[in-house]
Protein backbone atom coordinates (compact mmCIF):
# COMPACT_ATOMS: atom_id res chain seq x y z
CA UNK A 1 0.00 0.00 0.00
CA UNK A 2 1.19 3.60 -0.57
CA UNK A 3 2.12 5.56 2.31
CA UNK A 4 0.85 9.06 3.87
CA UNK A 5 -0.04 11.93 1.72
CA UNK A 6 0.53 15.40 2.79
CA UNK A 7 3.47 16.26 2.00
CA UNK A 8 5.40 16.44 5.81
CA UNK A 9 4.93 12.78 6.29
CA UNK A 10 6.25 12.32 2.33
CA UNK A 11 9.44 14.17 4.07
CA UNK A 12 9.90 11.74 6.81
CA UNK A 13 8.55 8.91 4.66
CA UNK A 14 12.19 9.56 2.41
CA UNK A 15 13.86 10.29 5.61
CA UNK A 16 13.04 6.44 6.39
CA UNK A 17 14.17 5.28 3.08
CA UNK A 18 18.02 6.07 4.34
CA UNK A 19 17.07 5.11 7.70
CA UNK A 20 15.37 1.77 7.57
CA UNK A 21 11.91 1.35 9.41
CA UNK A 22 11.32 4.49 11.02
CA UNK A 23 11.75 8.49 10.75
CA UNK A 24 10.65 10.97 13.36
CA UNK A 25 10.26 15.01 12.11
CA UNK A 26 9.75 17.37 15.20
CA UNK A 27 9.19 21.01 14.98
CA UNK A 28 8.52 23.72 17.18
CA UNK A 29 8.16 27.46 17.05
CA UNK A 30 7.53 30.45 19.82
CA UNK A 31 6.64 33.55 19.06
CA UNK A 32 6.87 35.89 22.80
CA UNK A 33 3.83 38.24 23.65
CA UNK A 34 4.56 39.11 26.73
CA UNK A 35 6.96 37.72 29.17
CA UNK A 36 4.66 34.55 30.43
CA UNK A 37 2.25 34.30 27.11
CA UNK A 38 3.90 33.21 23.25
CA UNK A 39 2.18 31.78 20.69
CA UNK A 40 2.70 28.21 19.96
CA UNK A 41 3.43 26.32 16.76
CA UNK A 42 4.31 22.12 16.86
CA UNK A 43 4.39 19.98 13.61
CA UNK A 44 5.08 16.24 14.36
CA UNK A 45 5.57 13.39 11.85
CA UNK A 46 6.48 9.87 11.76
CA UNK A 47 6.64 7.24 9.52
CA UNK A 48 7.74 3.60 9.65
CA UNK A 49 7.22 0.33 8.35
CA UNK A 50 4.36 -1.83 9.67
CA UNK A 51 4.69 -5.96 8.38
CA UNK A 52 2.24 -8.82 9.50
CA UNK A 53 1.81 -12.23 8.98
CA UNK A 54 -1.80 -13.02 8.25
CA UNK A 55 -3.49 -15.69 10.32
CA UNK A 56 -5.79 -16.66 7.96
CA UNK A 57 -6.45 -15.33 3.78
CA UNK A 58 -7.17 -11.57 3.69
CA UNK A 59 -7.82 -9.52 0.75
CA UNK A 60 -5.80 -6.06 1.04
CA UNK A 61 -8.27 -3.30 -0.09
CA UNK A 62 -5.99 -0.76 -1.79
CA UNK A 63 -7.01 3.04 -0.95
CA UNK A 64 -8.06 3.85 -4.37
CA UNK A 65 -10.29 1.09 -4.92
CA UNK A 66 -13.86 1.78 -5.83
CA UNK A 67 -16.53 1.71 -3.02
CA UNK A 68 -19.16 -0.55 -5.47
CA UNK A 69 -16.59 -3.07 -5.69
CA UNK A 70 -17.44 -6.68 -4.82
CA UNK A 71 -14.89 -7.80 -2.25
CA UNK A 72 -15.70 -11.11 -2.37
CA UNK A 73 -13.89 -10.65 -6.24
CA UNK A 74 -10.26 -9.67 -5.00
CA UNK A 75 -7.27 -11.94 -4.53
CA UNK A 76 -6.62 -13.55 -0.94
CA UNK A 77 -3.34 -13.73 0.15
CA UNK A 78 -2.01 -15.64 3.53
CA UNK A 79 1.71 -14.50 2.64
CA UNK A 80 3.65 -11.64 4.78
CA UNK A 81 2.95 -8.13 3.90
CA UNK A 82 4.72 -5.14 4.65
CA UNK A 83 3.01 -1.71 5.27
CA UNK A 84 4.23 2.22 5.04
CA UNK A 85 2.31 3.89 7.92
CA UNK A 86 2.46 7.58 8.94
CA UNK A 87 1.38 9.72 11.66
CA UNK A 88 0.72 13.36 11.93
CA UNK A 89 0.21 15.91 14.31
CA UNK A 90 -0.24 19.99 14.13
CA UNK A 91 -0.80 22.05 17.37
CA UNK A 92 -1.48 25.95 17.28
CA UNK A 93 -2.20 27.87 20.39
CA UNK A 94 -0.81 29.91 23.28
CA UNK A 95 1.54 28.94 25.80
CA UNK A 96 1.62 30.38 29.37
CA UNK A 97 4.50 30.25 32.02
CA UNK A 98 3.79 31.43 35.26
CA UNK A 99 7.52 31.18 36.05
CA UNK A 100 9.11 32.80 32.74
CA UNK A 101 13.19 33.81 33.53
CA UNK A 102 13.38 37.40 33.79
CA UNK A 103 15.01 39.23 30.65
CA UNK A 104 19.09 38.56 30.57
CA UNK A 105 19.01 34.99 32.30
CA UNK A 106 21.26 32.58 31.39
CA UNK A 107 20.43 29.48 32.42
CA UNK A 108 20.31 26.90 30.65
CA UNK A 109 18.05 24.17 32.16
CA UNK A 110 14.95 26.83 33.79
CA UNK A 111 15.26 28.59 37.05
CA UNK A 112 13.80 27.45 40.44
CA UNK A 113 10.16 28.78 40.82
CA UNK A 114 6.97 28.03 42.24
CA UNK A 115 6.41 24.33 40.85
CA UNK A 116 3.62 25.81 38.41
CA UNK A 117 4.63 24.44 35.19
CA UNK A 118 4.15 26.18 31.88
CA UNK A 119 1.20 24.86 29.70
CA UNK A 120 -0.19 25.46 26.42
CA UNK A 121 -4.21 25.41 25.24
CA UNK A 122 -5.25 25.44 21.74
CA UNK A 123 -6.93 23.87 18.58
CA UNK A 124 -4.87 20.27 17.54
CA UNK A 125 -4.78 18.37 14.27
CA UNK A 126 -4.09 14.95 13.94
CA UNK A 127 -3.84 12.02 10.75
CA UNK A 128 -2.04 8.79 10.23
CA UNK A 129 -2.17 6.11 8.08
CA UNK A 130 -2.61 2.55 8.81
CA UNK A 131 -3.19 -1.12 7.99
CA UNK A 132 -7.15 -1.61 9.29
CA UNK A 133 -9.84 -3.72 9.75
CA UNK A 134 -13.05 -2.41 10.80
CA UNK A 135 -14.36 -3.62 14.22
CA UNK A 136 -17.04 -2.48 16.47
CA UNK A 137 -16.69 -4.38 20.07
CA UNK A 138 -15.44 -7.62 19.61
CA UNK A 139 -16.78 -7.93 15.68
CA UNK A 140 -14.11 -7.83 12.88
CA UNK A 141 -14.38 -7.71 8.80
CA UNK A 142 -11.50 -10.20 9.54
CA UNK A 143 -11.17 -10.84 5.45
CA UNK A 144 -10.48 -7.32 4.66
CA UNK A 145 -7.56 -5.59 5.37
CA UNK A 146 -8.15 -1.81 4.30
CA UNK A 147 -5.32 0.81 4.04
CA UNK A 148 -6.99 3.34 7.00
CA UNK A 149 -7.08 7.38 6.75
CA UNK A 150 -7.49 8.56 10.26
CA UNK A 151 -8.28 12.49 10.75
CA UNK A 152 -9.26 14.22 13.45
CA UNK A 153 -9.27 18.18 15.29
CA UNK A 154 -10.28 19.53 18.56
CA UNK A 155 -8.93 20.93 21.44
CA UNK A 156 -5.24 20.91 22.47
CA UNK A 157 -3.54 20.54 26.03
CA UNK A 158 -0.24 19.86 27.30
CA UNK A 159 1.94 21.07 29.85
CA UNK A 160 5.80 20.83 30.43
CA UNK A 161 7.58 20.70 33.81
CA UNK A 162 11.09 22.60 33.78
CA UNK A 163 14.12 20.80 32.95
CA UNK A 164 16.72 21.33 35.41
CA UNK A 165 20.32 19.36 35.51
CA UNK A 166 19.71 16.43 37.74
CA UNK A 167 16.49 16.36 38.15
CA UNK A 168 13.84 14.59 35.94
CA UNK A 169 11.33 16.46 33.95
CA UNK A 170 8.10 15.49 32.84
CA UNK A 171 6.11 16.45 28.92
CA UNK A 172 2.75 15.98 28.49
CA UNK A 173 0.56 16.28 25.16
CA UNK A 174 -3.14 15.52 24.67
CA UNK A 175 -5.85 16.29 22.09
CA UNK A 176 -9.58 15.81 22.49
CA UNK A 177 -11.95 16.10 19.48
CA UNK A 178 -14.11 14.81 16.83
CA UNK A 179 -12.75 12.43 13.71
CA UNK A 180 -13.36 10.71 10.57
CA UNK A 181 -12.02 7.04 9.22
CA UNK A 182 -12.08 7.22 5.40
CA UNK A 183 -11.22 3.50 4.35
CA UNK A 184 -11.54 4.26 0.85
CA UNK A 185 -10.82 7.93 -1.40
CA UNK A 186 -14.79 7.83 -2.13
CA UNK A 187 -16.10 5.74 0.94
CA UNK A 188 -15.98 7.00 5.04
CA UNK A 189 -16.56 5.29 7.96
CA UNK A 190 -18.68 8.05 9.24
CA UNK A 191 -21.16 7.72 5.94
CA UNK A 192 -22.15 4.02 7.08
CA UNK A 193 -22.92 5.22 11.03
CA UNK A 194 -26.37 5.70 12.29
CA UNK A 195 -27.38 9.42 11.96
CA UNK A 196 -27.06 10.32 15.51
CA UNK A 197 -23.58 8.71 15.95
CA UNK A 198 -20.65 10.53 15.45
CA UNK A 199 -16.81 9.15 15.54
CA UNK A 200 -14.45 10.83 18.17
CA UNK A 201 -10.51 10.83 19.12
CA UNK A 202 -8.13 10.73 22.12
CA UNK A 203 -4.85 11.72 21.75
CA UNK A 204 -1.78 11.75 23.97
CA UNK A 205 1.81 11.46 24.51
CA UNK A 206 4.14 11.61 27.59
CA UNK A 207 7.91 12.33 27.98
CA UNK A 208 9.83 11.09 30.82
CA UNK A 209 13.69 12.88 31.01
CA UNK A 210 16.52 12.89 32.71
CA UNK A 211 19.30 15.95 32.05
CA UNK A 212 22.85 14.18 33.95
CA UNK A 213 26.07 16.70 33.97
CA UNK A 214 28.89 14.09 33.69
CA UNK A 215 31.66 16.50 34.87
CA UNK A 216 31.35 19.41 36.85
CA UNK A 217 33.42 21.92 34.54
CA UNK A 218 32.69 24.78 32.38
CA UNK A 219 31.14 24.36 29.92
CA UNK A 220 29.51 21.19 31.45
CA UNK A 221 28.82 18.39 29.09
CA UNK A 222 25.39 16.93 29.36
CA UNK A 223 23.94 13.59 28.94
CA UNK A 224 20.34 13.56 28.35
CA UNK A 225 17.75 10.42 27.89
CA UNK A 226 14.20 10.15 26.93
CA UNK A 227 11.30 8.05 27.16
CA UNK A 228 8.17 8.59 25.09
CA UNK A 229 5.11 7.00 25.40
CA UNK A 230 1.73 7.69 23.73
CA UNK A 231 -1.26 6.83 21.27
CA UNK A 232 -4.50 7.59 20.14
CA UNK A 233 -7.72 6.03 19.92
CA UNK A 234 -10.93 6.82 17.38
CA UNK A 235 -14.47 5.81 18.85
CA UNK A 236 -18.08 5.90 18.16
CA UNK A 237 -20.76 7.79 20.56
CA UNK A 238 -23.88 8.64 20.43
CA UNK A 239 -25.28 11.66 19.98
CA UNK A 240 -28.48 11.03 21.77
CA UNK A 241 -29.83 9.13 25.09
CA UNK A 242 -31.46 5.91 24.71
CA UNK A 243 -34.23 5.36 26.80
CA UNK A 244 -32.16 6.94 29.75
CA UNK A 245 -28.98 5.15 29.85
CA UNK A 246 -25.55 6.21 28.64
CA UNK A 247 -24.93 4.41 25.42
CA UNK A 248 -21.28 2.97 25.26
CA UNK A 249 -18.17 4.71 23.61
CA UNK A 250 -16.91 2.03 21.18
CA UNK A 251 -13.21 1.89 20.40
CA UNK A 252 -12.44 1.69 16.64
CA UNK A 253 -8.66 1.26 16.87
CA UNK A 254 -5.97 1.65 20.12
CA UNK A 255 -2.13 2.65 18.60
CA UNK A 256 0.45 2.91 21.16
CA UNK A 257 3.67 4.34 19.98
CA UNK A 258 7.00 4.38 21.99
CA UNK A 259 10.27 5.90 21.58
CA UNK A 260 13.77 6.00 23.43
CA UNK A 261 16.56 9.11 22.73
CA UNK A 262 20.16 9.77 24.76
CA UNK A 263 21.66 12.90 23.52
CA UNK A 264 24.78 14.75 24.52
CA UNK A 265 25.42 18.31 24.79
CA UNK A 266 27.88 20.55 25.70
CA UNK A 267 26.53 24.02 26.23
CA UNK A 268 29.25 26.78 25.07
């Protein structure tokens, strides 16, 4: 199947062609209002390769196939296959940091303050591509493998607790908001959904670090390790009550993604 196709995750999609099986794209930018408040750009992509051996025949439903097209027609195939899946996310929004350095600091790692961390509100994007089968519950089109569009915008959150030398710091990254599953270019998941159910998305990632000065000189170099962990999940609700009871959110897919980095630095 072909891989993502806005034209980021094409980026990190070559990137992984001279890296095998994975690339990772991560951008940021600030722009200050005021000394606490700055607007916030972030622009993540990913891409890797996804294989699986199929426990039974499947038929793999290529993206650009037709949505009046007998499946029962198309080839089964029991043999490995090998995937290109990509994930994207956009955030835009404002940051605030209660304990912003004063103008001419130098430090480095953030300044001692009053433990309220600096967070960040606004509108999130999110899309990824990915092997699929549709499932509601426990029920499966186990015979089709489809090549999954996941979209999906709402809210934004995240916060980001100062990173000091010797101490561990803490990244946090969530989006809530509503979605759409488009398992064909002409046919969505959302178009086959009664009329009061609507598909939704959870997003989130958390970063676990640890700055360590190995010497203590000037400059002093710095060895610094990550670990990521994260996902997202796309569900169906309800729109409306039922007879007085809560009807069920029902998972369509659960990714979990995890990543490890060590970098060193030596500040100048």
């Amino acid at each position: 199947m072909k891989g993502p196709r806005t034209q980021g995750a094409v980026v990190a999609q070559d990137v992984g062609k001279l890296i095998p099986k994975a690339a990772w794209l991560l951008g940021a930018l600030g722009v200050p209002i005021s000394r606490r408040w700055e607007t916030l750009i972030s622009y993540e992509t990913r891409t890797f390769v996804t294989r699986a051996q199929p426990s039974q025949p499947v038929t793999v439903v290529r993206h650009e196939t037709r949505a009046d097209t007998d499946f029962g027609t198309l080839t089964r195939n029991d043999q490995p296959l090998e995937f290109v899946s990509g994930f994207e996310t956009l955030v835009l929004g404002v940051r605030y940091s209660p304990d912003a350095p004063e103008r001419g600091s130098t430090s480095l790692m953030g300044d001692p303050g009053r433990g309220i961390p600096p967070m960040y509100l606004g509108v999130g994007f999110t899309q990824f591509s990915k092997p699929y089968q549709v499932s509601v519950g426990s029920d499966a089109l186990d015979e089709l493998l489809f090549d999954g569009r996941f979209r999906g915008a709402g809210l934004a959150y995240g916060l980001s607790f100062p990173r000091r030398l010797g101490r561990p710091y803490l990244d946090v990254d969530s989006q809530l908001g509503l979605g759409e599953v488009r398992l064909l270019d002409d046919l969505r998941l959302n178009e086959l959904l009664p009329q009061d159910w609507l598909i939704g998305y959870l997003q989130g990632n958390v970063t676990l670090g640890y700055a360590l000065p190995v010497l203590k000189t000037r400059p002093t170099p710095i060895i610094t390790g990550e670990l990521t962990a994260g996902g997202s999940t796309f569900f169906y609700f309800e729109t409306e009550d039922g007879g007085g009871e809560r009807p069920p959110a029902l998972p369509l897919n659960w990714d979990f993604l995890w990543a490890a980095h060590i970098a060193f630095s030596l500040p100048l």
